[in-house]
PDB file of N, CA and C in Angstrom:
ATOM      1  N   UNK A   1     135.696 163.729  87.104  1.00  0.00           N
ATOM      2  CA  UNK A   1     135.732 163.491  85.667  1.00  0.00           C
ATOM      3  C   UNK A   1     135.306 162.062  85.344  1.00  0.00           C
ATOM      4  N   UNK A   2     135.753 161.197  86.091  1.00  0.00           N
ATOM      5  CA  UNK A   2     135.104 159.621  85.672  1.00  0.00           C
ATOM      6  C   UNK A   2     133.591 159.391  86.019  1.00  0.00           C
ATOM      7  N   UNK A   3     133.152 160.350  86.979  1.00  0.00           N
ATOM      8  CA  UNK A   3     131.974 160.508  86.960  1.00  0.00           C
ATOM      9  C   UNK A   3     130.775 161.045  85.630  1.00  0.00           C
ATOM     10  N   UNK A   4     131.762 161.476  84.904  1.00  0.00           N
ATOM     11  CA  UNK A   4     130.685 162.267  84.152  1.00  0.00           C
ATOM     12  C   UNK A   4     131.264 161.142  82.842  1.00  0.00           C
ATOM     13  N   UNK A   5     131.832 160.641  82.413  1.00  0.00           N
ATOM     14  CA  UNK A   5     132.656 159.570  81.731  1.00  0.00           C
ATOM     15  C   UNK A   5     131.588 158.228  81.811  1.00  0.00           C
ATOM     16  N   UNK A   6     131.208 158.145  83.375  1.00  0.00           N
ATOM     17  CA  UNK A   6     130.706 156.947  83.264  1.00  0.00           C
ATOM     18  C   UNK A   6     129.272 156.926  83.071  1.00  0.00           C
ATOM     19  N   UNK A   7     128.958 158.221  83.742  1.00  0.00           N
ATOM     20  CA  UNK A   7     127.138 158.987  82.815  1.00  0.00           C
ATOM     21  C   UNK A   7     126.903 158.966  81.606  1.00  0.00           C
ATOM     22  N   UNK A   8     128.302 159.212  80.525  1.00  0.00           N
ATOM     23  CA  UNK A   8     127.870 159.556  79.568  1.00  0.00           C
ATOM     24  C   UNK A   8     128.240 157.460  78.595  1.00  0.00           C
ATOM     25  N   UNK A   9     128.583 156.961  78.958  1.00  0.00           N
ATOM     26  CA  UNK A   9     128.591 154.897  78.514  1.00  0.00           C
ATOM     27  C   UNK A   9     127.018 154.860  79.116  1.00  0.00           C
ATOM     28  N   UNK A  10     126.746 155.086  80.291  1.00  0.00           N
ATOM     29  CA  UNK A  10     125.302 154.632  81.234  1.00  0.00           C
ATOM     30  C   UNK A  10     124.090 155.234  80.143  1.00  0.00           C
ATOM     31  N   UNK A  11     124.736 156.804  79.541  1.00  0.00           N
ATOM     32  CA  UNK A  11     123.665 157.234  78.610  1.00  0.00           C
ATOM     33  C   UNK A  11     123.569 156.320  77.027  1.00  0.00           C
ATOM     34  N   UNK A  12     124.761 156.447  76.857  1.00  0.00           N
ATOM     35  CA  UNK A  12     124.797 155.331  75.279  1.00  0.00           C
ATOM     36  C   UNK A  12     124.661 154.432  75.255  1.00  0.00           C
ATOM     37  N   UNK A  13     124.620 153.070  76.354  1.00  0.00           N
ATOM     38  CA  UNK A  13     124.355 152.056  76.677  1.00  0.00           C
ATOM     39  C   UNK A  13     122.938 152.035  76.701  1.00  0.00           C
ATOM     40  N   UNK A  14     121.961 153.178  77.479  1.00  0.00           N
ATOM     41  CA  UNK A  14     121.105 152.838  77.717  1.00  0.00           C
ATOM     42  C   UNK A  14     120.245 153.253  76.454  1.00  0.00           C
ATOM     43  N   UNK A  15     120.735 154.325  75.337  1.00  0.00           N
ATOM     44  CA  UNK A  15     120.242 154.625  74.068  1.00  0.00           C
ATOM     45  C   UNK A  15     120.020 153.941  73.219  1.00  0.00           C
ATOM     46  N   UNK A  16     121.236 152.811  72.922  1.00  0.00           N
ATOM     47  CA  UNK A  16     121.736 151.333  72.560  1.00  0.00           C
ATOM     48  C   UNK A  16     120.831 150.484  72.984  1.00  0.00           C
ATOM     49  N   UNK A  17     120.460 150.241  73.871  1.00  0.00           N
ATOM     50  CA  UNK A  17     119.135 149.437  74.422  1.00  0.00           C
ATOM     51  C   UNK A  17     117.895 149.961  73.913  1.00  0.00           C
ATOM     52  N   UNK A  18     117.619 150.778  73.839  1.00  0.00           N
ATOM     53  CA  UNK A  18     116.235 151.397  73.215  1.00  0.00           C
ATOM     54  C   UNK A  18     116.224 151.293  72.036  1.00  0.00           C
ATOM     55  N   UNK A  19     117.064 151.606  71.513  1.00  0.00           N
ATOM     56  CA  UNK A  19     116.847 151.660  70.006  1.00  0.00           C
ATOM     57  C   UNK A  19     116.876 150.297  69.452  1.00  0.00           C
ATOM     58  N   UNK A  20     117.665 149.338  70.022  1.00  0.00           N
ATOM     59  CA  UNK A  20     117.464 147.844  69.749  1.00  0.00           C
ATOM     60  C   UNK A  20     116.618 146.992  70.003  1.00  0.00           C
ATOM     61  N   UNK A  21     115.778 147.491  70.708  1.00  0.00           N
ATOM     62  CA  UNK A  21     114.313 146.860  71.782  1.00  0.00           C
ATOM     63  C   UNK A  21     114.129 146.428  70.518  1.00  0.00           C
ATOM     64  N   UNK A  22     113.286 145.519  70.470  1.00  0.00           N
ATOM     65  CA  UNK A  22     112.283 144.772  69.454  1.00  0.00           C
ATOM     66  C   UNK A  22     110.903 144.980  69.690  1.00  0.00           C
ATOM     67  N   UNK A  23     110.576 145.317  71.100  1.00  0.00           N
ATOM     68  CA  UNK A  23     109.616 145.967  70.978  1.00  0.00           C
ATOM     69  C   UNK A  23     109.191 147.095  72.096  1.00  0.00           C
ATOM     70  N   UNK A  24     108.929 147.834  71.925  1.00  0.00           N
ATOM     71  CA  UNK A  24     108.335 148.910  72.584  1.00  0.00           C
ATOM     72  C   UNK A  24     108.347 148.437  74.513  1.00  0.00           C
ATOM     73  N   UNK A  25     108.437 149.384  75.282  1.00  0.00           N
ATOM     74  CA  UNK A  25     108.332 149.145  76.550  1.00  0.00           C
ATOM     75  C   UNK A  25     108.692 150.284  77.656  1.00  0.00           C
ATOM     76  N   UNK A  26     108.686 149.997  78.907  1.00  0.00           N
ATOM     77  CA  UNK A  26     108.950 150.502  80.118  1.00  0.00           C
ATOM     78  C   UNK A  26     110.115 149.642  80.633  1.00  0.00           C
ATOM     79  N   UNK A  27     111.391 150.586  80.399  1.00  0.00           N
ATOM     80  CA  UNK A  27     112.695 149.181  81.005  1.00  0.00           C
ATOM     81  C   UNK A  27     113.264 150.291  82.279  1.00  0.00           C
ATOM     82  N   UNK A  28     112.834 149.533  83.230  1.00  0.00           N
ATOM     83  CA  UNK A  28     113.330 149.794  84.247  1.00  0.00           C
ATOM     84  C   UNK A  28     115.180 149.396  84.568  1.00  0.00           C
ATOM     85  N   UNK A  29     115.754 149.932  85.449  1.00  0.00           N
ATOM     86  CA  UNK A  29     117.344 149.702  85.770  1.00  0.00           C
ATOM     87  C   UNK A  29     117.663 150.556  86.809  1.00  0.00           C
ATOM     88  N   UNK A  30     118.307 149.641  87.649  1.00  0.00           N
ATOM     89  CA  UNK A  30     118.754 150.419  88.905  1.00  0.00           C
ATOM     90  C   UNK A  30     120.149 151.120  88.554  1.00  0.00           C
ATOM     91  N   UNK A  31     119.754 152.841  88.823  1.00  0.00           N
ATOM     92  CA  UNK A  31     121.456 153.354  88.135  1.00  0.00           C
ATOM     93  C   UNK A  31     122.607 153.139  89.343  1.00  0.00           C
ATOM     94  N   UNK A  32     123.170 152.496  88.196  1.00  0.00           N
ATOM     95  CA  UNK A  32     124.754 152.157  89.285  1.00  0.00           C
ATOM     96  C   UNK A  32     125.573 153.324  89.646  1.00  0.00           C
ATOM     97  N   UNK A  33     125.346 154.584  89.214  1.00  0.00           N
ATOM     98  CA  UNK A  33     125.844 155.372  89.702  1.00  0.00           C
ATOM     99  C   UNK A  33     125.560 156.357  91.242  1.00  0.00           C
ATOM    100  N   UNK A  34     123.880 156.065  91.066  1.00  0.00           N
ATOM    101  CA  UNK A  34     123.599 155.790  93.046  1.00  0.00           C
ATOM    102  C   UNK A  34     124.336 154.896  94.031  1.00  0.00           C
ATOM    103  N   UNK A  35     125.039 155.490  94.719  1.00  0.00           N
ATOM    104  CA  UNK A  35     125.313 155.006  96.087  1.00  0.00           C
ATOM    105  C   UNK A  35     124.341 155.157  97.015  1.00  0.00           C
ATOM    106  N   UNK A  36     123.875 154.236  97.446  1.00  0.00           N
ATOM    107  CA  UNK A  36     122.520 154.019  97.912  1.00  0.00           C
ATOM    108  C   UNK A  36     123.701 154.653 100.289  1.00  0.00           C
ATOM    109  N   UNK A  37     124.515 154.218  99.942  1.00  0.00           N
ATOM    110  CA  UNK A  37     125.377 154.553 101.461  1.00  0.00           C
ATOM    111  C   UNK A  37     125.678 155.807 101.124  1.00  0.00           C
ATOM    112  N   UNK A  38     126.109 156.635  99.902  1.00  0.00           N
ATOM    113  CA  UNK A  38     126.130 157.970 100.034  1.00  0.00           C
ATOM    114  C   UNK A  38     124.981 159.055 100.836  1.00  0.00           C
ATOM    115  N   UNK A  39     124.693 160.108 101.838  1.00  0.00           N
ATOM    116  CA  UNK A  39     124.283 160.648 102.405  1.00  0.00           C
ATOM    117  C   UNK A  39     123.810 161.643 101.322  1.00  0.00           C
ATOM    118  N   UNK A  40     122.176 162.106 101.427  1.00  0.00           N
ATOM    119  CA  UNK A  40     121.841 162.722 100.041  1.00  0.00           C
ATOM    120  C   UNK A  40     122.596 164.372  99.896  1.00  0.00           C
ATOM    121  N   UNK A  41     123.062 164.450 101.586  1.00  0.00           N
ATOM    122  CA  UNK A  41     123.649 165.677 101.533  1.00  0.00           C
ATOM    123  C   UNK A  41     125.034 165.908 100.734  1.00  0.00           C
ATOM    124  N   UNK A  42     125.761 164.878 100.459  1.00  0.00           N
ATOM    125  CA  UNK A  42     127.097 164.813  99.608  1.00  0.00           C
ATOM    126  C   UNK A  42     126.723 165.107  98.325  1.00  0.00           C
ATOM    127  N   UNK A  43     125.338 164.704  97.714  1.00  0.00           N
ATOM    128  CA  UNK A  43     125.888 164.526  96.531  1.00  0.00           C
ATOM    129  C   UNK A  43     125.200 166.271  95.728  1.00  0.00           C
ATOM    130  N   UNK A  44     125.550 165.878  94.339  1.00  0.00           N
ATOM    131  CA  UNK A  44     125.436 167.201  93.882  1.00  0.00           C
ATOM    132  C   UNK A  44     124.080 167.649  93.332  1.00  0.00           C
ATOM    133  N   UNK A  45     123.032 168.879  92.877  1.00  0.00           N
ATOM    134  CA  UNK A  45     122.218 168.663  92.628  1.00  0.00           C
ATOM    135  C   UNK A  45     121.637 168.131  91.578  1.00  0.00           C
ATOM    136  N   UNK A  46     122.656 167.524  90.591  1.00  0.00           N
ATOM    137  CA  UNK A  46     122.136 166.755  89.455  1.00  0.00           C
ATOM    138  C   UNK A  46     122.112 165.442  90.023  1.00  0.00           C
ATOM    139  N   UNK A  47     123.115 164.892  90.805  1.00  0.00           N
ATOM    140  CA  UNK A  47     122.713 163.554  91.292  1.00  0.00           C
ATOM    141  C   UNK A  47     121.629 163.255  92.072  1.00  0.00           C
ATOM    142  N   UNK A  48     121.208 164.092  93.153  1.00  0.00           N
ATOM    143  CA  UNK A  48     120.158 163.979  93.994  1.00  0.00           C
ATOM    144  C   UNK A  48     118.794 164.215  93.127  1.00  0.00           C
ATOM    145  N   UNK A  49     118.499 164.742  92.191  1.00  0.00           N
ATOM    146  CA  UNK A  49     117.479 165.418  91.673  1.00  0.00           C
ATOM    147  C   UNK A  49     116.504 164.094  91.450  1.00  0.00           C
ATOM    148  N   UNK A  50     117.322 162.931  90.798  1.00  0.00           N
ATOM    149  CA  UNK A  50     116.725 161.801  90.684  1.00  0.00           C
ATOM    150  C   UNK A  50     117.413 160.553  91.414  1.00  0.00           C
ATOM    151  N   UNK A  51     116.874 160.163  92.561  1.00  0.00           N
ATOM    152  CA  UNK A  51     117.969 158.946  92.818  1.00  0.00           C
ATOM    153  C   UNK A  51     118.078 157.658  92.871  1.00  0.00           C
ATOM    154  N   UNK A  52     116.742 157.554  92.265  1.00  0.00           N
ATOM    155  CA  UNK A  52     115.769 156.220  92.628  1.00  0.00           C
ATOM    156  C   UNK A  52     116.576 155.439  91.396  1.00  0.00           C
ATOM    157  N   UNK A  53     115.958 155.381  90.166  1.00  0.00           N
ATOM    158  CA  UNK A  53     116.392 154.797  89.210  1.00  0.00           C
ATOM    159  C   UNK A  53     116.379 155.277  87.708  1.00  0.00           C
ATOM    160  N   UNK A  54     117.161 154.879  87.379  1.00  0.00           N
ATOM    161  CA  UNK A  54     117.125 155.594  85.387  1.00  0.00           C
ATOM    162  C   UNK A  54     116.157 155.098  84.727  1.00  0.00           C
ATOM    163  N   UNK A  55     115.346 155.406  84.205  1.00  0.00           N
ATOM    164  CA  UNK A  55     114.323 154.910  83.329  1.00  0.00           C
ATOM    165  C   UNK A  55     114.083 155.225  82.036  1.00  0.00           C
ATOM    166  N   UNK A  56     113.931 154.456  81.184  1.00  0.00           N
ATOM    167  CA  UNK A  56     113.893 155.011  79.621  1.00  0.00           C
ATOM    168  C   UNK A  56     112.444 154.334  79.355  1.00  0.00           C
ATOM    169  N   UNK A  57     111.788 155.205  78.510  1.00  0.00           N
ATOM    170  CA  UNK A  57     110.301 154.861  78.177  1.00  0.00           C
ATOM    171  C   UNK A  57     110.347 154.787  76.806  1.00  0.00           C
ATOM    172  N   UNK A  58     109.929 153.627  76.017  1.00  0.00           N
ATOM    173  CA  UNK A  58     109.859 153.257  74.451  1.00  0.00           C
ATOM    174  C   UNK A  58     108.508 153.724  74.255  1.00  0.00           C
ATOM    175  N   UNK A  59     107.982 154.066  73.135  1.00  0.00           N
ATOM    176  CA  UNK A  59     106.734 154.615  72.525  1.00  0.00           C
ATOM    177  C   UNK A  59     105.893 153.085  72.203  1.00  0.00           C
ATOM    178  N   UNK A  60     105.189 152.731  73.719  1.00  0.00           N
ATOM    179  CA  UNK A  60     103.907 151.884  73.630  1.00  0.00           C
ATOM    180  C   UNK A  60     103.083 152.908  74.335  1.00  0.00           C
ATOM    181  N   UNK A  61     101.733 152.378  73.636  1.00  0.00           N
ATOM    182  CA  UNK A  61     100.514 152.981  74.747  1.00  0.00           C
ATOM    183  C   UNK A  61      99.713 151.703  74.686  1.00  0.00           C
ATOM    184  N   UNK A  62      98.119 151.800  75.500  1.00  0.00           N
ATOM    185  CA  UNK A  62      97.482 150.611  75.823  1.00  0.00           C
ATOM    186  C   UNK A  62      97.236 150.067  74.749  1.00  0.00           C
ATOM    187  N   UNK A  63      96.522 150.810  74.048  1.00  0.00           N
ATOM    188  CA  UNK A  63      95.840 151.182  72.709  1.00  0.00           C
ATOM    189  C   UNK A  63      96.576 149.661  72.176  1.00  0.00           C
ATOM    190  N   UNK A  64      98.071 149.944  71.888  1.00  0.00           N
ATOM    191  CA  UNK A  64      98.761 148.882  70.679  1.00  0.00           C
ATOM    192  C   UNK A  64      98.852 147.548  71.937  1.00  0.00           C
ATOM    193  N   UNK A  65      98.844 147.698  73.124  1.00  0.00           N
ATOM    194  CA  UNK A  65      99.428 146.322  73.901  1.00  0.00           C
ATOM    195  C   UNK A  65      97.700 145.518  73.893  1.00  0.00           C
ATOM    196  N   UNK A  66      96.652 146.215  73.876  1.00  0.00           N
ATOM    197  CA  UNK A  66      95.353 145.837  73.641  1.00  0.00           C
ATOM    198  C   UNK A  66      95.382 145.322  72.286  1.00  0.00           C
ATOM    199  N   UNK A  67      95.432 146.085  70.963  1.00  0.00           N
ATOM    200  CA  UNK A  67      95.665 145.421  70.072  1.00  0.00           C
ATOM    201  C   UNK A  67      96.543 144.059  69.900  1.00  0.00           C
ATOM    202  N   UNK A  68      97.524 144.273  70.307  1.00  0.00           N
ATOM    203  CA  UNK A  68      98.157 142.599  70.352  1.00  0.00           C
ATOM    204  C   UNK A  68      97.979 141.747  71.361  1.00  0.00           C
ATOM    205  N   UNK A  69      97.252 141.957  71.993  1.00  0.00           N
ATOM    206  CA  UNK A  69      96.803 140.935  73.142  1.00  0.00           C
ATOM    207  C   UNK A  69      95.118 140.494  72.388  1.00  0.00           C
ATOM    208  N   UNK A  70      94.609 141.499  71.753  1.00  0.00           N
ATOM    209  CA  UNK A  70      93.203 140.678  70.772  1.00  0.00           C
ATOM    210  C   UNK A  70      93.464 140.096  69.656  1.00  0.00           C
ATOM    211  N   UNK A  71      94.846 139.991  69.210  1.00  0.00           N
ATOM    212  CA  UNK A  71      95.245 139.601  67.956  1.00  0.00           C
ATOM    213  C   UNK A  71      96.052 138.125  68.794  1.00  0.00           C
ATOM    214  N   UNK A  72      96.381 137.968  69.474  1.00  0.00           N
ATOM    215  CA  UNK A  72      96.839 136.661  70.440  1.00  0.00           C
ATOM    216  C   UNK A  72      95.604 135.786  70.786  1.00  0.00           C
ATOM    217  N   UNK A  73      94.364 136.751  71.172  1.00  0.00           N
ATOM    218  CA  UNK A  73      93.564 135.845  71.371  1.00  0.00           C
ATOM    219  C   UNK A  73      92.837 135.324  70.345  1.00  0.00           C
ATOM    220  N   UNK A  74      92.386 135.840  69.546  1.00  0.00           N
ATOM    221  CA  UNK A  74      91.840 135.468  67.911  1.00  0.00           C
ATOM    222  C   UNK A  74      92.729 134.340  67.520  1.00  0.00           C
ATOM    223  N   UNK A  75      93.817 134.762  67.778  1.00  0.00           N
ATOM    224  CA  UNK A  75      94.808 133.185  66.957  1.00  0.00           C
ATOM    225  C   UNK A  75      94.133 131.761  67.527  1.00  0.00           C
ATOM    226  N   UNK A  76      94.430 132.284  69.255  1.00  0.00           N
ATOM    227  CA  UNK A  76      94.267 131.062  69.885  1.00  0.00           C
ATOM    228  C   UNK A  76      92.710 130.499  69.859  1.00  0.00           C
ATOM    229  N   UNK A  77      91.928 131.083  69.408  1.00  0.00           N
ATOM    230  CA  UNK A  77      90.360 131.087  69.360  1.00  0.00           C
ATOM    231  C   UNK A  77      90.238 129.716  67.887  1.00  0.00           C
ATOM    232  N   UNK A  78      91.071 130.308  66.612  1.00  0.00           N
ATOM    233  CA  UNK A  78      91.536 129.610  65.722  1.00  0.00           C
ATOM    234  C   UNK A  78      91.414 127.990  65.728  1.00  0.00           C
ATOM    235  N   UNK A  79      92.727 128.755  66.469  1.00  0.00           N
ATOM    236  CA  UNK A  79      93.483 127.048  66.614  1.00  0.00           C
ATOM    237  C   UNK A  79      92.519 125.974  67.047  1.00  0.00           C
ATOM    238  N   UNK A  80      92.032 126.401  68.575  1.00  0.00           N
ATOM    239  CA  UNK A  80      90.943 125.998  69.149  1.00  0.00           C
ATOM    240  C   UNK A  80      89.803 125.154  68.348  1.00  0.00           C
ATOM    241  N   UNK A  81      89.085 126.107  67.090  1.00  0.00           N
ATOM    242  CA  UNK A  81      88.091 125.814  66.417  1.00  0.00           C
ATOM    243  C   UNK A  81      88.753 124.902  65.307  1.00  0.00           C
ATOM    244  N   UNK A  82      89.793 124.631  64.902  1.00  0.00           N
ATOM    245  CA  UNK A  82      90.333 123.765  63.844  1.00  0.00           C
ATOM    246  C   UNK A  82      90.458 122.497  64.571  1.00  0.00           C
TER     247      UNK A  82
END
């Protein structure tokens, strides 16, 4: 039972983080609920299914990180010419 207790803070915590991002991303986190010394044969098939790490993906694509990386350089192009 504290197992599934502490999945479900690890899930709202990590919802809580996304939704507060400021900006868009790939946030990696090692889930603390892997025991990396647990034997993969103990555990159950929802734990084993993924064991590496939790990952939550925010809605960027290249497209917008290209756009603000040509809008960074234009500034600095600016400045430059003033």
């Amino acid at each position: 039972m504290q197992e599934q207790e502490q999945a479900s803070v690890l899930k709202k915590k990590s919802l809580e983080q996304l939704i507060k991002s400021p900006k868009g991303g790939i946030i990696i986190r090692e889930n603390p609920l892997f025991n990396n010394s647990m034997p993969a044969s103990n555990l159950s098939d929802k734990e084993s299914h993924f064991e590496v790490v939790s990952v939550m993906m925010a809605d960027v694509t290249a497209e917008a990180t290209m756009a603000e990386m040509e809008r960074k350089i234009n500034f600095l192009m600016k400045v430059i010419e003033e």
